[in-house]
C-alpha atoms as a PDB file:
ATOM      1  CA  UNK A   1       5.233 -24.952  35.720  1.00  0.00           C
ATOM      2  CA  UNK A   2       4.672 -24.647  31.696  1.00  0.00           C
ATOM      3  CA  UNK A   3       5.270 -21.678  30.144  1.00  0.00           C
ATOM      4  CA  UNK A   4       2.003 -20.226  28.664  1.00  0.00           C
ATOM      5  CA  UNK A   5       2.553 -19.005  25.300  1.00  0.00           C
ATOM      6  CA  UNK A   6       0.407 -15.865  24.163  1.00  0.00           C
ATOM      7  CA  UNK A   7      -2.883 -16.044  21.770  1.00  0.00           C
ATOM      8  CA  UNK A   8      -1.645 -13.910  19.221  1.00  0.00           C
ATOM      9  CA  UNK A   9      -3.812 -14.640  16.533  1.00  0.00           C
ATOM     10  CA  UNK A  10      -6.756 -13.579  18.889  1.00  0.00           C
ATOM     11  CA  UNK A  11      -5.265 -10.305  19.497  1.00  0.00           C
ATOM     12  CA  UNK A  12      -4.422  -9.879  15.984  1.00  0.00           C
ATOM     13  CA  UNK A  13      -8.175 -10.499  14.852  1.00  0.00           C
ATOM     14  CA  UNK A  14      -9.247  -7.504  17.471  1.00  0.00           C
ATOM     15  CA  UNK A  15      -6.744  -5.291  15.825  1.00  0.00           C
ATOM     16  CA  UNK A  16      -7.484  -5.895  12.303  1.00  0.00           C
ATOM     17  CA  UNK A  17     -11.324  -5.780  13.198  1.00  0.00           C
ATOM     18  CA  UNK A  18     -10.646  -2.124  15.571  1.00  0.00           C
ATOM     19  CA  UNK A  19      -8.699  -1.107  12.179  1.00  0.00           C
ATOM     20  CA  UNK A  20     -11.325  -2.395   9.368  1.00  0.00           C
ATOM     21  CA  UNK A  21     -14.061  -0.256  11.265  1.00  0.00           C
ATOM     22  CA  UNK A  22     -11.863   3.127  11.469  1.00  0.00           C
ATOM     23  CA  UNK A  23     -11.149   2.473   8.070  1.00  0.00           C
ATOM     24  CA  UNK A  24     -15.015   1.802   6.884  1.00  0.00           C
ATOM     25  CA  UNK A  25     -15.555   5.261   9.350  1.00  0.00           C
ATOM     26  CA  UNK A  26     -13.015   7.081   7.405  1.00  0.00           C
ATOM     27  CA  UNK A  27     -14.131   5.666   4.204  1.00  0.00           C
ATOM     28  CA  UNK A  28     -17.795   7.162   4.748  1.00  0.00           C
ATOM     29  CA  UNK A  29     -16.433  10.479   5.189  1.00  0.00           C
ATOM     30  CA  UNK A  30     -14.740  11.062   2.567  1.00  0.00           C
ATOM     31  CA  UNK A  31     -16.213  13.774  -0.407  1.00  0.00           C
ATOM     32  CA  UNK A  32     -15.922  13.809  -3.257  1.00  0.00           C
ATOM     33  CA  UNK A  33     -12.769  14.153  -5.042  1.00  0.00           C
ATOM     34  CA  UNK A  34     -10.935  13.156  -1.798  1.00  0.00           C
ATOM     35  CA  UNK A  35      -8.706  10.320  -1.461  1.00  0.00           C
ATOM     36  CA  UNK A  36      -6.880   8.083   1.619  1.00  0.00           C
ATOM     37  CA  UNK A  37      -4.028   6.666   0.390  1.00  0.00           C
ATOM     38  CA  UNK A  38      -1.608   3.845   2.959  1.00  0.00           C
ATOM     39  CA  UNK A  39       2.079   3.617   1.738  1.00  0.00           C
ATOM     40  CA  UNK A  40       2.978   0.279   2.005  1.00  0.00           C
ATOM     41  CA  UNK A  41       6.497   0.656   1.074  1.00  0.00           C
ATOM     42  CA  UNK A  42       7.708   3.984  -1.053  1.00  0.00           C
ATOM     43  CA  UNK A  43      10.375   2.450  -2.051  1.00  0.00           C
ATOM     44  CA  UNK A  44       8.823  -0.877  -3.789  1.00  0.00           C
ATOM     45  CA  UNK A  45       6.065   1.894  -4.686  1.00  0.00           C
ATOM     46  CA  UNK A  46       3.404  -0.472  -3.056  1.00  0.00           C
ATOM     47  CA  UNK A  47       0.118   0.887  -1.677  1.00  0.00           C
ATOM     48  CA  UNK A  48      -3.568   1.072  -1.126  1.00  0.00           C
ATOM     49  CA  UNK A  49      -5.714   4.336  -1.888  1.00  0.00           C
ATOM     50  CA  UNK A  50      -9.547   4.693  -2.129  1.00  0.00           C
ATOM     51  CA  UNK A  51     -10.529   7.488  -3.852  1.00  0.00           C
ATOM     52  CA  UNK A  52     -14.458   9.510  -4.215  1.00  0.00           C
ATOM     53  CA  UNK A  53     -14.047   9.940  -8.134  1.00  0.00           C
ATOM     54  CA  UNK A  54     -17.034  10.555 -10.448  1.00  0.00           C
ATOM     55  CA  UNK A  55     -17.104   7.756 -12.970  1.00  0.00           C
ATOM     56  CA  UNK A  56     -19.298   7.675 -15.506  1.00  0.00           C
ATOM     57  CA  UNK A  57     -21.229  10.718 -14.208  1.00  0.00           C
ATOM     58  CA  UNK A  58     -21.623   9.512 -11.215  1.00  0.00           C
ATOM     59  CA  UNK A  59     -20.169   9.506  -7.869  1.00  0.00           C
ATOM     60  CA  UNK A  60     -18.168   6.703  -6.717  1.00  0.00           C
ATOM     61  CA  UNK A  61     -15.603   4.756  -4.903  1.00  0.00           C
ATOM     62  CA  UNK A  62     -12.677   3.534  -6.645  1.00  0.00           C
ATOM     63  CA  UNK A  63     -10.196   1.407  -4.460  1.00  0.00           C
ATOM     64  CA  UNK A  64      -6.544   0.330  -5.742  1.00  0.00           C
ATOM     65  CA  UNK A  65      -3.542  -1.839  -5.141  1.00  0.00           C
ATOM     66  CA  UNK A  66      -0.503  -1.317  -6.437  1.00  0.00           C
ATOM     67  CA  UNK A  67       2.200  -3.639  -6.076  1.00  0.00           C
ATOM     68  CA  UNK A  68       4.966  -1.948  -7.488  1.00  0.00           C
ATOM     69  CA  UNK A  69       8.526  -4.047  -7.784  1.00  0.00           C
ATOM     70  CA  UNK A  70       6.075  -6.538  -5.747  1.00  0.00           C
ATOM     71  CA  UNK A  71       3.770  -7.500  -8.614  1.00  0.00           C
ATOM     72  CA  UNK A  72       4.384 -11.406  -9.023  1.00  0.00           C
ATOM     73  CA  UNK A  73       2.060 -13.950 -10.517  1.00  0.00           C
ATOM     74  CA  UNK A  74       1.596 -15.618  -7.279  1.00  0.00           C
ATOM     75  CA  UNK A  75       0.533 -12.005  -5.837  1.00  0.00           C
ATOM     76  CA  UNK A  76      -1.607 -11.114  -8.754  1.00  0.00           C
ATOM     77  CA  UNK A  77      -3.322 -14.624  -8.627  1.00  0.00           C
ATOM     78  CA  UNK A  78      -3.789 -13.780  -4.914  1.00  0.00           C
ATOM     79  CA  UNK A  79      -5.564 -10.421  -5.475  1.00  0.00           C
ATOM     80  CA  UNK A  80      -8.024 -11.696  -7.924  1.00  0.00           C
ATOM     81  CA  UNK A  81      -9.009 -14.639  -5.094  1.00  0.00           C
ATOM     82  CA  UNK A  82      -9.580 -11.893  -2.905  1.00  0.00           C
ATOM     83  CA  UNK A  83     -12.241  -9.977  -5.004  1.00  0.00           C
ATOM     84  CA  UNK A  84      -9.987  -7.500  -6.450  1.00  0.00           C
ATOM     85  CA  UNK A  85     -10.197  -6.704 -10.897  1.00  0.00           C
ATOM     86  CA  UNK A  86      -7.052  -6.536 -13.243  1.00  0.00           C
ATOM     87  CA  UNK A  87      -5.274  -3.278 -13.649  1.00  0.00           C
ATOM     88  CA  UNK A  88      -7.066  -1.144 -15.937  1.00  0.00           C
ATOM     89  CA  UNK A  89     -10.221  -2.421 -15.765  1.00  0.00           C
ATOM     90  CA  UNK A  90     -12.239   0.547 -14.957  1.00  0.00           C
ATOM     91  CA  UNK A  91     -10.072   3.378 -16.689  1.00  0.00           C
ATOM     92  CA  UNK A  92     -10.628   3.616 -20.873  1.00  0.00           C
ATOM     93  CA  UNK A  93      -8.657   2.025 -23.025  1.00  0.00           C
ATOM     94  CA  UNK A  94      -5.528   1.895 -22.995  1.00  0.00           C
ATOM     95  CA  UNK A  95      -5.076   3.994 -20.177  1.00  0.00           C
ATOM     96  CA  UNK A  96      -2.570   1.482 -18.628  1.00  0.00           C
ATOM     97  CA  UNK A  97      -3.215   1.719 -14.831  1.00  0.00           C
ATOM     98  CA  UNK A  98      -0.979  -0.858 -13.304  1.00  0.00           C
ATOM     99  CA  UNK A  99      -2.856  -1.011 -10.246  1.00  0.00           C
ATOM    100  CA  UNK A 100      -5.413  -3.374  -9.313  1.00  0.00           C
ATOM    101  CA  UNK A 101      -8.979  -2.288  -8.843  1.00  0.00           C
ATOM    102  CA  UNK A 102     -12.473  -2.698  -6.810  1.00  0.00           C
ATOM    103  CA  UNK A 103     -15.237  -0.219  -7.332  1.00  0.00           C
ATOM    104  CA  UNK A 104     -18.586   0.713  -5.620  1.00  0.00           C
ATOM    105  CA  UNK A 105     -21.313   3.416  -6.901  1.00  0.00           C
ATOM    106  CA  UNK A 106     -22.088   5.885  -4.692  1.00  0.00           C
ATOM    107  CA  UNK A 107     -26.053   5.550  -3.255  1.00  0.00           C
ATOM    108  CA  UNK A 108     -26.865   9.025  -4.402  1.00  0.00           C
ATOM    109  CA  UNK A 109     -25.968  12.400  -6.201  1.00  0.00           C
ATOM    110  CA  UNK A 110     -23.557  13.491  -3.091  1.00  0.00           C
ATOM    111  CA  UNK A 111     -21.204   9.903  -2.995  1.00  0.00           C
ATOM    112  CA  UNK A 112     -22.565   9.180   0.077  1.00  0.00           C
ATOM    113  CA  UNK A 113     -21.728   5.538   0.641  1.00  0.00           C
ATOM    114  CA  UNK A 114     -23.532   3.090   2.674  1.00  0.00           C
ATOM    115  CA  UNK A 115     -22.739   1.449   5.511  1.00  0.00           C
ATOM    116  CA  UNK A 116     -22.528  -2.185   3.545  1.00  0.00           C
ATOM    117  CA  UNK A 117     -20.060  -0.707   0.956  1.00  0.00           C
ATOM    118  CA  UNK A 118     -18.002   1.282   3.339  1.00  0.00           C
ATOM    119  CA  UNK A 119     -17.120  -1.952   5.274  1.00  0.00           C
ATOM    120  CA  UNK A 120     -16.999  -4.014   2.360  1.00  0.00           C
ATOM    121  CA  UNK A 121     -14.498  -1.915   0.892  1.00  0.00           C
ATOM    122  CA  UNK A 122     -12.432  -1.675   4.288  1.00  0.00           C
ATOM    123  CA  UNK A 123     -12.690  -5.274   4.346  1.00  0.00           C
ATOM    124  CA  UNK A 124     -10.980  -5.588   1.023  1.00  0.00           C
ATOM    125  CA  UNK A 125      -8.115  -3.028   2.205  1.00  0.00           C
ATOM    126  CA  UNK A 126      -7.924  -5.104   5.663  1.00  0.00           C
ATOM    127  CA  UNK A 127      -6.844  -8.351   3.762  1.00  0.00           C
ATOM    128  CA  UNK A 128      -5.084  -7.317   0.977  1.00  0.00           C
ATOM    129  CA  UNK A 129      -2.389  -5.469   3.698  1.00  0.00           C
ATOM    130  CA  UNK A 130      -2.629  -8.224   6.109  1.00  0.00           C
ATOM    131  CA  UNK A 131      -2.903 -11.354   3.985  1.00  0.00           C
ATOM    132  CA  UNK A 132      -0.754 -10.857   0.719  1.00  0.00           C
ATOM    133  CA  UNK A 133       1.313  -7.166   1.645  1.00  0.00           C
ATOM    134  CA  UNK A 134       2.266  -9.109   5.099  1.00  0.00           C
ATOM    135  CA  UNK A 135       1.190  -6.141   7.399  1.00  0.00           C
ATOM    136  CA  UNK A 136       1.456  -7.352  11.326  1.00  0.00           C
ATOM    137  CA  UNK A 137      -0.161  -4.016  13.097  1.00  0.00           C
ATOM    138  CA  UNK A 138      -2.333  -1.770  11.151  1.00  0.00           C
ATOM    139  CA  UNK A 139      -2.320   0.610  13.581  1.00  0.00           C
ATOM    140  CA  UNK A 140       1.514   1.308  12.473  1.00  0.00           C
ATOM    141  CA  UNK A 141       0.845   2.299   9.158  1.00  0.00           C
ATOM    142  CA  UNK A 142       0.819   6.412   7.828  1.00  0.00           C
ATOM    143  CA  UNK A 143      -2.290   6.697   6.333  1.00  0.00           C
ATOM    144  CA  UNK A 144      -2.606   9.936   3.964  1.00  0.00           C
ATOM    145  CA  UNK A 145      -5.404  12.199   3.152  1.00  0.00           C
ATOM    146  CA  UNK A 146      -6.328  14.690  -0.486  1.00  0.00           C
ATOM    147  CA  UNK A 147      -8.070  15.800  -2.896  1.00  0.00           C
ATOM    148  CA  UNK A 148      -7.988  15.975  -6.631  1.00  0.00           C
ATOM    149  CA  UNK A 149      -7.950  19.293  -7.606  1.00  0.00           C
END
């Protein structure tokens, strides 16, 4: 009798889809001047945060990459294909953030995000840890919570 081998690439779309919808959840709840943040690896100093930030006088949501001893060409050429801006391009000049950047405005006065955003955002996170950070089970990562005060 042949040995069946296991559909792991099924299972691994279920858990990356279970995880991109917490995510989107946890997304829409944050405030203002909260943050998530998912160490990737401390020690490389690579991670994903999205952050409720008022930019331009207005609430929004500012997600970010940072690659830390990572950052390659082939990785940075990777980000950009998956929707995601050069360091620095939201912050002033010359302010010299090293990480790379996606951001959405908020839909009204108290950052509430919609649903579209939320899960277009989580989205983003979902492939940029699974794809290019080569993340097998998102349900394994520490996921951190704050606020900027």
């Amino acid at each position: 009798m042949p040995r069946l081998a296991p559909n792991r690439a099924e299972f691994d779309d279920e858990r990356w889809g279970d995880w991109t919808e917490v995510c989107a959840e946890k997304i829409s709840e944050l405030q203002p001047n909260e943050f998530l943040i998912i160490p990737v690896d401390d020690d490389e100093n690579v991670f994903v945060q999205m952050a409720k930030a008022t930019y331009k006088e207005s609430c929004s949501l500012l997600v970010e990459a940072g690659l830390g001893a990572r950052e390659s060409d082939e990785l940075s050429l990777t980000l950009l294909e998956l929707g995601w801006e050069p360091p620095g391009s939201y912050g002033e000049p010359g302010d010299g953030s090293p990480n790379y950047q996606v951001m959405w405005s908020a839909q009204n006065l108290h950052g509430l995000m919609s649903e579209d955003d939320a899960w277009e955002a989580a989205r983003l996170v979902a492939l940029t840890l699974r794809a290019p950070l080569a993340i097998t089970d998102p349900f394994a990562l520490s996921v951190g919570r704050g606020t900027f005060d």
